[in-house]
C-alpha atoms as a PDB file:
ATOM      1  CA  UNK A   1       0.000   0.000   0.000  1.00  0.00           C
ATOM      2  CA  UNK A   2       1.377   3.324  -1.054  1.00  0.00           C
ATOM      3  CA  UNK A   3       0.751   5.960   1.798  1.00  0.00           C
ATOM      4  CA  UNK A   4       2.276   9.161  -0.262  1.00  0.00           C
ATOM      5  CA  UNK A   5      -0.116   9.001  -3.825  1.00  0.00           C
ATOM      6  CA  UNK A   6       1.588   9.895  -7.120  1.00  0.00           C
ATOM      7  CA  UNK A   7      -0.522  13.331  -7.380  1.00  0.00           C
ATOM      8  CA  UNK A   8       0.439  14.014  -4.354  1.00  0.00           C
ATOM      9  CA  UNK A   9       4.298  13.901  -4.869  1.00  0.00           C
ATOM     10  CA  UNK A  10       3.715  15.506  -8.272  1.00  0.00           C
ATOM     11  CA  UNK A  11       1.625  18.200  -6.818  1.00  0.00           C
ATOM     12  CA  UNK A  12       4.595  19.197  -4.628  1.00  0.00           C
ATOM     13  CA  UNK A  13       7.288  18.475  -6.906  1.00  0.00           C
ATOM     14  CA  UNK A  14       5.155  21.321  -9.268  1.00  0.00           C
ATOM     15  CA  UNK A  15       5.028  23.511  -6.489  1.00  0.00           C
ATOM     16  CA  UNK A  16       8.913  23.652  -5.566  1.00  0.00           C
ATOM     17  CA  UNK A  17       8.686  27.242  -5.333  1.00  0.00           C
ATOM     18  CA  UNK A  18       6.152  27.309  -2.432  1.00  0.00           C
ATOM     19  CA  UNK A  19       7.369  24.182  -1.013  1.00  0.00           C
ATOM     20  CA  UNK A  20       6.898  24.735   2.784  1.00  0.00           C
ATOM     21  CA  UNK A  21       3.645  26.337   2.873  1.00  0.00           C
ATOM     22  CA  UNK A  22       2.374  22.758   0.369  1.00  0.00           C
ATOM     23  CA  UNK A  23       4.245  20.989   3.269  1.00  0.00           C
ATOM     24  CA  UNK A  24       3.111  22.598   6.293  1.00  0.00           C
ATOM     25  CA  UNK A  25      -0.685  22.691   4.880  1.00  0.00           C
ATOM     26  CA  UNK A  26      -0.165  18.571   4.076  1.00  0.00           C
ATOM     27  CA  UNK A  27       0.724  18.358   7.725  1.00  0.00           C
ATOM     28  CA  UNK A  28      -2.616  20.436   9.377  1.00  0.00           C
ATOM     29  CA  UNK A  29      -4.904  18.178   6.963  1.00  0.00           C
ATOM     30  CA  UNK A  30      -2.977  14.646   8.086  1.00  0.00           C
ATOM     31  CA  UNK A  31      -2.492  15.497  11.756  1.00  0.00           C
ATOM     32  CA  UNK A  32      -6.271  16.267  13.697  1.00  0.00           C
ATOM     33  CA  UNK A  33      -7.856  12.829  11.783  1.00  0.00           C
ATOM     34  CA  UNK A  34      -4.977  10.764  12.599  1.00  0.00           C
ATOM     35  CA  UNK A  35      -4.711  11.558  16.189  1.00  0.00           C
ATOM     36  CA  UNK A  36      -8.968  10.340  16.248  1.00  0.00           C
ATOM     37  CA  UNK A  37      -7.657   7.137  14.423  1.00  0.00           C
ATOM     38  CA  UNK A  38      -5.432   6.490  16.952  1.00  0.00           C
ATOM     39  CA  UNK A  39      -7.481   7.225  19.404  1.00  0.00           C
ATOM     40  CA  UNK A  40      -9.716   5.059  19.182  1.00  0.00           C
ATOM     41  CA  UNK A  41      -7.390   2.117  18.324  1.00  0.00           C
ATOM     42  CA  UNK A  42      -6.096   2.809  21.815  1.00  0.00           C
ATOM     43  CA  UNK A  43      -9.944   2.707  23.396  1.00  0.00           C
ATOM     44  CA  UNK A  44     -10.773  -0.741  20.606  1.00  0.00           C
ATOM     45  CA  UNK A  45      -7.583  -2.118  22.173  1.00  0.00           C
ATOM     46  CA  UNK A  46      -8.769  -1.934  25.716  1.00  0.00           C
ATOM     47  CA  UNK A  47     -12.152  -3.446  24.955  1.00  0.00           C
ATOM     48  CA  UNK A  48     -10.620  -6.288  23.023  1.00  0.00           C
ATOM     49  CA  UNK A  49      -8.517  -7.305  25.767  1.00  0.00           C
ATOM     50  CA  UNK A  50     -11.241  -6.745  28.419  1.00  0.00           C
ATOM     51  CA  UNK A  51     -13.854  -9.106  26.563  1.00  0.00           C
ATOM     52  CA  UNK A  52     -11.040 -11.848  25.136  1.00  0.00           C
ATOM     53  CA  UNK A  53     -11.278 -10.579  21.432  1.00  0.00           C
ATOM     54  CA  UNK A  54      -7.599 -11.746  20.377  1.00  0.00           C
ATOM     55  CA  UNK A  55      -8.536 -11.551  16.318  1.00  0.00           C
ATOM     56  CA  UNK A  56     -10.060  -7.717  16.830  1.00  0.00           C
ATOM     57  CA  UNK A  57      -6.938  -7.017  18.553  1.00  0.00           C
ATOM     58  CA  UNK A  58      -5.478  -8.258  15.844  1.00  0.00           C
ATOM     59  CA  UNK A  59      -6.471  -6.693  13.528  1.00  0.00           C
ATOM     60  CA  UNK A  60      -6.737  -2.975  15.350  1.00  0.00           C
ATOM     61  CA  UNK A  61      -2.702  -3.470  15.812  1.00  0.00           C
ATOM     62  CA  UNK A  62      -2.888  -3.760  12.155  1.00  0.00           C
ATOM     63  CA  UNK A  63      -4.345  -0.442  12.202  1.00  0.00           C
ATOM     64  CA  UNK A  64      -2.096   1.095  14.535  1.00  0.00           C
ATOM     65  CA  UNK A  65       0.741  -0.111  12.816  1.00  0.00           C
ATOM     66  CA  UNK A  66      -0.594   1.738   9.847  1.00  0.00           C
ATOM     67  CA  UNK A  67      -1.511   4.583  11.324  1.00  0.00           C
ATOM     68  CA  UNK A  68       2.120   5.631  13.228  1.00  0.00           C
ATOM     69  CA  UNK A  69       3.562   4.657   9.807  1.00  0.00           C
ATOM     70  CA  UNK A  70       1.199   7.884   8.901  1.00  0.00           C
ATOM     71  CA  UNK A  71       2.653   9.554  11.902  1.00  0.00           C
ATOM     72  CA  UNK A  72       5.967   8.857  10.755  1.00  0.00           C
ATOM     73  CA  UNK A  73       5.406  10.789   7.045  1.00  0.00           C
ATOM     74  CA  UNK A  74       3.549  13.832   9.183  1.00  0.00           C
ATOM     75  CA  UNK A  75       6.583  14.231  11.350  1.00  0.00           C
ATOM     76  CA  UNK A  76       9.225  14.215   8.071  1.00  0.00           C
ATOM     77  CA  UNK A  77       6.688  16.496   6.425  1.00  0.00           C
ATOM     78  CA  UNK A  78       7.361  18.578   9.200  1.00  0.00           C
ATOM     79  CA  UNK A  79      10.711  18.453   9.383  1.00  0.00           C
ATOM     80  CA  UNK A  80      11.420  19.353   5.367  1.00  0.00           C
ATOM     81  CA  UNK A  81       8.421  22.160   5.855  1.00  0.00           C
ATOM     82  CA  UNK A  82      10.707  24.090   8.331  1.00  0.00           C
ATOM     83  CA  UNK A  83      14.273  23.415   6.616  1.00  0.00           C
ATOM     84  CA  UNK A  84      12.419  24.723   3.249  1.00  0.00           C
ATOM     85  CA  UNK A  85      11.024  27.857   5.544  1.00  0.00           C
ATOM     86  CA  UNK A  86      14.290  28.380   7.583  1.00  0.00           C
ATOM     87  CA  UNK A  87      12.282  28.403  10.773  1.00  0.00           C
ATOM     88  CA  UNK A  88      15.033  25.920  12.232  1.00  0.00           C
ATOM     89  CA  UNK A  89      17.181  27.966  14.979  1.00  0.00           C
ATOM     90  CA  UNK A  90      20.363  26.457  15.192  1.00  0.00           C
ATOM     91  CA  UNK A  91      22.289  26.817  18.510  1.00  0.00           C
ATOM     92  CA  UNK A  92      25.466  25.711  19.137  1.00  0.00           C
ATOM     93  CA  UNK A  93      26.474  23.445  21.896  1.00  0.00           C
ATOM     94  CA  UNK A  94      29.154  21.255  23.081  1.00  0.00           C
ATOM     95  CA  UNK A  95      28.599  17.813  23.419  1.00  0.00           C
ATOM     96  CA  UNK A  96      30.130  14.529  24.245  1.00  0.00           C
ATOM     97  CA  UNK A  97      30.596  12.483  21.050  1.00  0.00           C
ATOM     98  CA  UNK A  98      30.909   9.515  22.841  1.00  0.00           C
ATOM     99  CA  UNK A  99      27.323   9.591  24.613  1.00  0.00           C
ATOM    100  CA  UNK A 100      25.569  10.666  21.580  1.00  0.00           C
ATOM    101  CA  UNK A 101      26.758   7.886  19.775  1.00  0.00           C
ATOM    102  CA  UNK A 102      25.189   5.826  22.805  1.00  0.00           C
ATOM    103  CA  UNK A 103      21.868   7.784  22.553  1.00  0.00           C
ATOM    104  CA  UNK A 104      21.942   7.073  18.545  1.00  0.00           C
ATOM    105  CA  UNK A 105      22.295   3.453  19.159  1.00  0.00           C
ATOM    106  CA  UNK A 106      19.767   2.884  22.043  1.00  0.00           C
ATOM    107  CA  UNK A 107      17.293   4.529  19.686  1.00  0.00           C
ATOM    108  CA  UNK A 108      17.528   2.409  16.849  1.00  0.00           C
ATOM    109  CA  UNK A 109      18.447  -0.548  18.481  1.00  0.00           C
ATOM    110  CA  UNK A 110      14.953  -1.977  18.335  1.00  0.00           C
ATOM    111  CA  UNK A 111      14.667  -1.087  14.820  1.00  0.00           C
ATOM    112  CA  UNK A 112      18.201  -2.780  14.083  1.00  0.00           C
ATOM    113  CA  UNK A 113      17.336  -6.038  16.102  1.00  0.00           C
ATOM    114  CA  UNK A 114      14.012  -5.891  13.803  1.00  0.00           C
ATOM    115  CA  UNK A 115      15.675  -6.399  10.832  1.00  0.00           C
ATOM    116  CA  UNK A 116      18.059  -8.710  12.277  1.00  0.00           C
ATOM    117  CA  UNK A 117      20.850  -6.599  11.568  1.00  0.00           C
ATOM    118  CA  UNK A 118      23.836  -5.796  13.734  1.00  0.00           C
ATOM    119  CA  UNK A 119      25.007  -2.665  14.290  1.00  0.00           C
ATOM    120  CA  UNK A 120      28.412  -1.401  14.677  1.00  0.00           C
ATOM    121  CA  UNK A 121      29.813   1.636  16.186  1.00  0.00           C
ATOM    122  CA  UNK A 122      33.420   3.072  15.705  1.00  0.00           C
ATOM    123  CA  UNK A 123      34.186   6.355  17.417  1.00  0.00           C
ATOM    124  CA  UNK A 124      37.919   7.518  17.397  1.00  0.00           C
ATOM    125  CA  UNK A 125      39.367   8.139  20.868  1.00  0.00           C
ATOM    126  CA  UNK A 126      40.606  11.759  20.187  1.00  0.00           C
ATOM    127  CA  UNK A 127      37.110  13.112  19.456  1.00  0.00           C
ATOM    128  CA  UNK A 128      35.588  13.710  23.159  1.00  0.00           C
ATOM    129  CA  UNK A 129      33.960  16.860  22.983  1.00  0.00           C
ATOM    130  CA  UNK A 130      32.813  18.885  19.832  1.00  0.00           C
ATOM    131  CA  UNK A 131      30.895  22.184  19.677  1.00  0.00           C
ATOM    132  CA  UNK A 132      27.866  22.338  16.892  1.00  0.00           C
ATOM    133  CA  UNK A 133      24.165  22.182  16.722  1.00  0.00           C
ATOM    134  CA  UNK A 134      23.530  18.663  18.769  1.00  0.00           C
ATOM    135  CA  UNK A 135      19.361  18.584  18.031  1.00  0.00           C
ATOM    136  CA  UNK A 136      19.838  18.829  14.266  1.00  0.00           C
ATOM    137  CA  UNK A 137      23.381  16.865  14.142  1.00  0.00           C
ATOM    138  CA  UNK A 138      21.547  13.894  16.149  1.00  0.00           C
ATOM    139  CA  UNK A 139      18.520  13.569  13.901  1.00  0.00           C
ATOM    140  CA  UNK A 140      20.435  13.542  10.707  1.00  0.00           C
ATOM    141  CA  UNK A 141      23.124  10.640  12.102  1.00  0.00           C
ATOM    142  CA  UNK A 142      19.426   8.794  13.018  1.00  0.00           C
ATOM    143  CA  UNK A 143      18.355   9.550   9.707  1.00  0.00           C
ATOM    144  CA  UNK A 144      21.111   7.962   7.684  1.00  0.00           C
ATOM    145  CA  UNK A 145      21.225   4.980  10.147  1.00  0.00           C
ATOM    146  CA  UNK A 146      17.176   4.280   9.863  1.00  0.00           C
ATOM    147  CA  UNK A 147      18.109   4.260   6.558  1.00  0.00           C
ATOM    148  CA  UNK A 148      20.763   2.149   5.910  1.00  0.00           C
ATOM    149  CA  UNK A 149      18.586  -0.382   8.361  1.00  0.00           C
ATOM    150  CA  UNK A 150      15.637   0.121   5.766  1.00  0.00           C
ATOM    151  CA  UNK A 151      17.809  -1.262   2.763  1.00  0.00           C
ATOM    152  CA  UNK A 152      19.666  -4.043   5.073  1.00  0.00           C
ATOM    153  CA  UNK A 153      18.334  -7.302   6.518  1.00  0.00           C
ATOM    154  CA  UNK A 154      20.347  -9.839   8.667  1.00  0.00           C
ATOM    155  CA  UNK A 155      23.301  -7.650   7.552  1.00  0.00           C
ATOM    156  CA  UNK A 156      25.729  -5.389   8.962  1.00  0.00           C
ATOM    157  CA  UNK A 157      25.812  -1.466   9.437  1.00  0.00           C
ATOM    158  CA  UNK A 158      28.850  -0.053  10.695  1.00  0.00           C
ATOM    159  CA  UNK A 159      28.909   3.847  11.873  1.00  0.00           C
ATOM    160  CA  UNK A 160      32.624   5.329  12.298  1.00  0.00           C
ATOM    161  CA  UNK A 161      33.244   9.088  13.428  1.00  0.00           C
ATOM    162  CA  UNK A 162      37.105  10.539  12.740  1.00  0.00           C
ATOM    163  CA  UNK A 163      38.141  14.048  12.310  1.00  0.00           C
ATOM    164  CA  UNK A 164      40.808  15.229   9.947  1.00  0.00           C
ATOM    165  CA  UNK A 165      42.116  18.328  11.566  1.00  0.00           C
ATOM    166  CA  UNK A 166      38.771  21.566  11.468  1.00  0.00           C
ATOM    167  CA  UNK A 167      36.742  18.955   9.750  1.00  0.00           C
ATOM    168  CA  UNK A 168      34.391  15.827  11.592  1.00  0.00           C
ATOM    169  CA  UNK A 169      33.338  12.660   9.573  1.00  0.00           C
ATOM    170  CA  UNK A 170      30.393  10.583   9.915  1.00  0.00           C
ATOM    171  CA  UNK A 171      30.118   7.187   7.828  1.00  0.00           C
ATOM    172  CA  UNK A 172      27.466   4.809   7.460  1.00  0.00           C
ATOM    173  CA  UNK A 173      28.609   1.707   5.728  1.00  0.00           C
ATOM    174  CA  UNK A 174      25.973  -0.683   5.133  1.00  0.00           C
ATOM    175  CA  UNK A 175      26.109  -4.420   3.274  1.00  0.00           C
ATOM    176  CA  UNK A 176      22.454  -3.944   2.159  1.00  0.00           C
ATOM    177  CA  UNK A 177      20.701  -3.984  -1.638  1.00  0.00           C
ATOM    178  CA  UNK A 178      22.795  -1.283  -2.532  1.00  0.00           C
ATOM    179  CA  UNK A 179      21.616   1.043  -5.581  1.00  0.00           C
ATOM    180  CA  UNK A 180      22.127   1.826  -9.379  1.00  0.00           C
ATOM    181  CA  UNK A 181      23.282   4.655 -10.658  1.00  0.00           C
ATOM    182  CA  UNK A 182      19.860   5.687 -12.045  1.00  0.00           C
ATOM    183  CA  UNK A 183      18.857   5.460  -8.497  1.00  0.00           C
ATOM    184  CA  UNK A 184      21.347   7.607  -7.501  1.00  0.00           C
ATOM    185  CA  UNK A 185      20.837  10.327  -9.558  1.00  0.00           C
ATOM    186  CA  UNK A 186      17.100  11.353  -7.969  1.00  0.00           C
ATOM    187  CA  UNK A 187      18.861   9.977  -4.793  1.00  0.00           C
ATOM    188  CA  UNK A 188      18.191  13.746  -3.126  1.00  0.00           C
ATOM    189  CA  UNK A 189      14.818  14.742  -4.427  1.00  0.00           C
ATOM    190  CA  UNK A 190      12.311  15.068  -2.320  1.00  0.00           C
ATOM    191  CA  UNK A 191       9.382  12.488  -1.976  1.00  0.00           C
ATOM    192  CA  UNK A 192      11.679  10.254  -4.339  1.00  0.00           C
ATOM    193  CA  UNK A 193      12.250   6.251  -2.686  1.00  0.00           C
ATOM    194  CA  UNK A 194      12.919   2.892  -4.013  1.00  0.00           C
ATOM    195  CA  UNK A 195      10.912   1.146  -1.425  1.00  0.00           C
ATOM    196  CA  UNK A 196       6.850   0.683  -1.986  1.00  0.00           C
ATOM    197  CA  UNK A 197       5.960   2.537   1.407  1.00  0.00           C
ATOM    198  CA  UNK A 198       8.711   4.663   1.490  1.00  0.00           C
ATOM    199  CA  UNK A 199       8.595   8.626   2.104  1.00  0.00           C
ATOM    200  CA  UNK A 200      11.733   9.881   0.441  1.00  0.00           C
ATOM    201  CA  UNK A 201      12.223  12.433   2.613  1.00  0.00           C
ATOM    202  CA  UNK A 202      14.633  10.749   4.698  1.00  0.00           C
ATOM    203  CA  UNK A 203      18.092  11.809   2.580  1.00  0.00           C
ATOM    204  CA  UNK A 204      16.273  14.944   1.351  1.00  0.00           C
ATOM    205  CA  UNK A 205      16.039  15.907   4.830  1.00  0.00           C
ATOM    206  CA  UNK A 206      19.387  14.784   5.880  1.00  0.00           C
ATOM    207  CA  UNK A 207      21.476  16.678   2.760  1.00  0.00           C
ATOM    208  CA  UNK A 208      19.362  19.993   3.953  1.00  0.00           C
ATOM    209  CA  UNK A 209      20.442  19.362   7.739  1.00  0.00           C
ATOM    210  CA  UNK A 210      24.102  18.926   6.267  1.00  0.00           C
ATOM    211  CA  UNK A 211      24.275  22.427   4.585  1.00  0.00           C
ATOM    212  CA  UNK A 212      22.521  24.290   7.263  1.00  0.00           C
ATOM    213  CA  UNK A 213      25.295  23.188   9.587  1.00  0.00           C
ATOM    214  CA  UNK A 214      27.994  23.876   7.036  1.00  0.00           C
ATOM    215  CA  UNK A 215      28.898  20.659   5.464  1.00  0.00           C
ATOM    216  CA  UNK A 216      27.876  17.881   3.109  1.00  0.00           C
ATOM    217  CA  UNK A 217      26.667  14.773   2.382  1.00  0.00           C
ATOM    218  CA  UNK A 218      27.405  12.509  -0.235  1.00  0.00           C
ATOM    219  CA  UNK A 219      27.055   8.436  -1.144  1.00  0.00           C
ATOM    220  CA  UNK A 220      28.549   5.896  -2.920  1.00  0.00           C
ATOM    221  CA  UNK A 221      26.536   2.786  -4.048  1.00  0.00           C
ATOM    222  CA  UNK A 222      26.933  -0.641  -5.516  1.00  0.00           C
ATOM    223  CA  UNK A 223      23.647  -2.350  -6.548  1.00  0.00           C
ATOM    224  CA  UNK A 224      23.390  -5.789  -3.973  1.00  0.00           C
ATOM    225  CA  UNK A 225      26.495  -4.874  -2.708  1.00  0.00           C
ATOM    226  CA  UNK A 226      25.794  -2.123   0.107  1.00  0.00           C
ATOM    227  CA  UNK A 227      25.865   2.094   0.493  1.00  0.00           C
ATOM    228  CA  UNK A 228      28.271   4.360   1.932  1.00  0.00           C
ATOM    229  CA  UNK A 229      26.630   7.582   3.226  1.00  0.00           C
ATOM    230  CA  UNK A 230      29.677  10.624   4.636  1.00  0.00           C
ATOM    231  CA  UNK A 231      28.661  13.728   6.422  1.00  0.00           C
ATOM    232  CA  UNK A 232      31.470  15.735   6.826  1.00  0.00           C
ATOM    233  CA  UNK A 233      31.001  18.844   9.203  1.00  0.00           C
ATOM    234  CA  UNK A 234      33.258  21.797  10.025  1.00  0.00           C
ATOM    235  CA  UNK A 235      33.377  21.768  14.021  1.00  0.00           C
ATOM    236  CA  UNK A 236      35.916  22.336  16.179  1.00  0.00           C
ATOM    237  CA  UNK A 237      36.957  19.686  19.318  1.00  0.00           C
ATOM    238  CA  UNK A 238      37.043  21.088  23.280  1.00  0.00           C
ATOM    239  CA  UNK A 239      37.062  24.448  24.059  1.00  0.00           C
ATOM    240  CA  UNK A 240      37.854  26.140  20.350  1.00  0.00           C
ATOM    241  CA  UNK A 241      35.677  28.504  18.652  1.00  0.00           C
ATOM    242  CA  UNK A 242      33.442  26.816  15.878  1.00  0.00           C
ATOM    243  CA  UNK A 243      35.164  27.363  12.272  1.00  0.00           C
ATOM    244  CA  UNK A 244      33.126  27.481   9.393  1.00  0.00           C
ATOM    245  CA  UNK A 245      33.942  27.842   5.768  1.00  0.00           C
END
């Protein structure tokens, strides 16, 4: 089942010029039903367990499921509505590396184990502290990882941080399906995804989260052979002022 209809991409992809206010209206329309939906899957839920009704239950998870996979396109709607709009204020912290890494990893962890996939992180001693913009940072690194868990099953995804001297890397190496270079040329646009239920907002969302904090993002891709995803930011480690180019 396709969540995000053709018209629908096409009427955004049409209205490029205007796309946060297309976004940002999407999201008003999707949100107040949903929310009902769910709402009463939660009170359908209680009844079925209260009167032994295991095939209703069933079936309402079925909804459920559905329904936060809705959730989950309102929320990245969201998100590309206020990079397009520049209504995301950026405000630089310092942060441990090391525990961020942790607080990546306990998040996906149940989406890893999922897919049976294992999950590999490889953080180099020297980088401790970094200043930069830690909300933003953190849900681009979950980004690329969801992503790389998406296109891998009973596989391996390894995430490795190093720094070469002003400038901090972040890799995601995955052995999944990997993609061709047709593929990789719409690879950015928005709403575009190789998977049946998929947004494509993920890497859109990601690449616009790179150049608001100053860097980039690029991938390399084999078809069946895996994806390489690098975001390489400009930060600074301890106590120096941010640099910037």
């Amino acid at each position: 089942m396709k969540y995000i209809t053709t018209d629908f991409k096409m009427y955004i992809m049409n209205k490029k010029n205007n796309i946060a206010s297309s976004l940002a209206m999407a999201v008003h329309e999707l949100r107040t039903p949903l929310s009902a939906i769910m709402g009463y899957c939660e009170l359908l839920q209680i009844t079925a367990a209260a009167q032994s009704l295991p095939a209703v239950s069933s079936d309402v998870a079925k909804i459920q499921q559905a329904s936060q996979h809705m959730l989950n396109i309102i929320h990245s709607l969201l998100a590309a509505a206020k990079l397009e709009s520049n209504e995301v204020v950026l405000v630089q912290e310092k942060v441990s590396m090391p525990n961020m890494m942790r607080e990546v990893e306990t998040i996906l962890k149940p989406l890893i184990l999922a897919k049976k996939n294992q999950l590999i992180i490889c953080c180099d001693e020297s980088i401790q502290f970094i200043q930069t913009q830690v909300t933003p940072l953190k849900q681009c690194l979950i980004n690329l990882l969801s992503n790389a868990n998406q296109f891998t099953r009973n596989g391996m995804i390894t995430a490795t941080v190093s720094r070469e001297k002003e400038k901090i890397m972040f890799e995601v190496r995955d052995t999944g399906m990997g993609m061709s270079a047709a593929q990789m040329e719409k690879l950015f646009e928005p709403f575009y995804s190789t998977r049946e239920q998929g947004v494509g907002l993920g890497l859109y969302i990601s690449k616009k989260i790179a150049e608001k904090l100053g860097g980039t993002l690029s991938v390399k891709s084999q078809l069946k052979k895996g994806s390489i995803v690098t975001l390489t930011l400009h930060a600074c480690y301890g106590d120096e002022p941010m640099q910037v180019s």
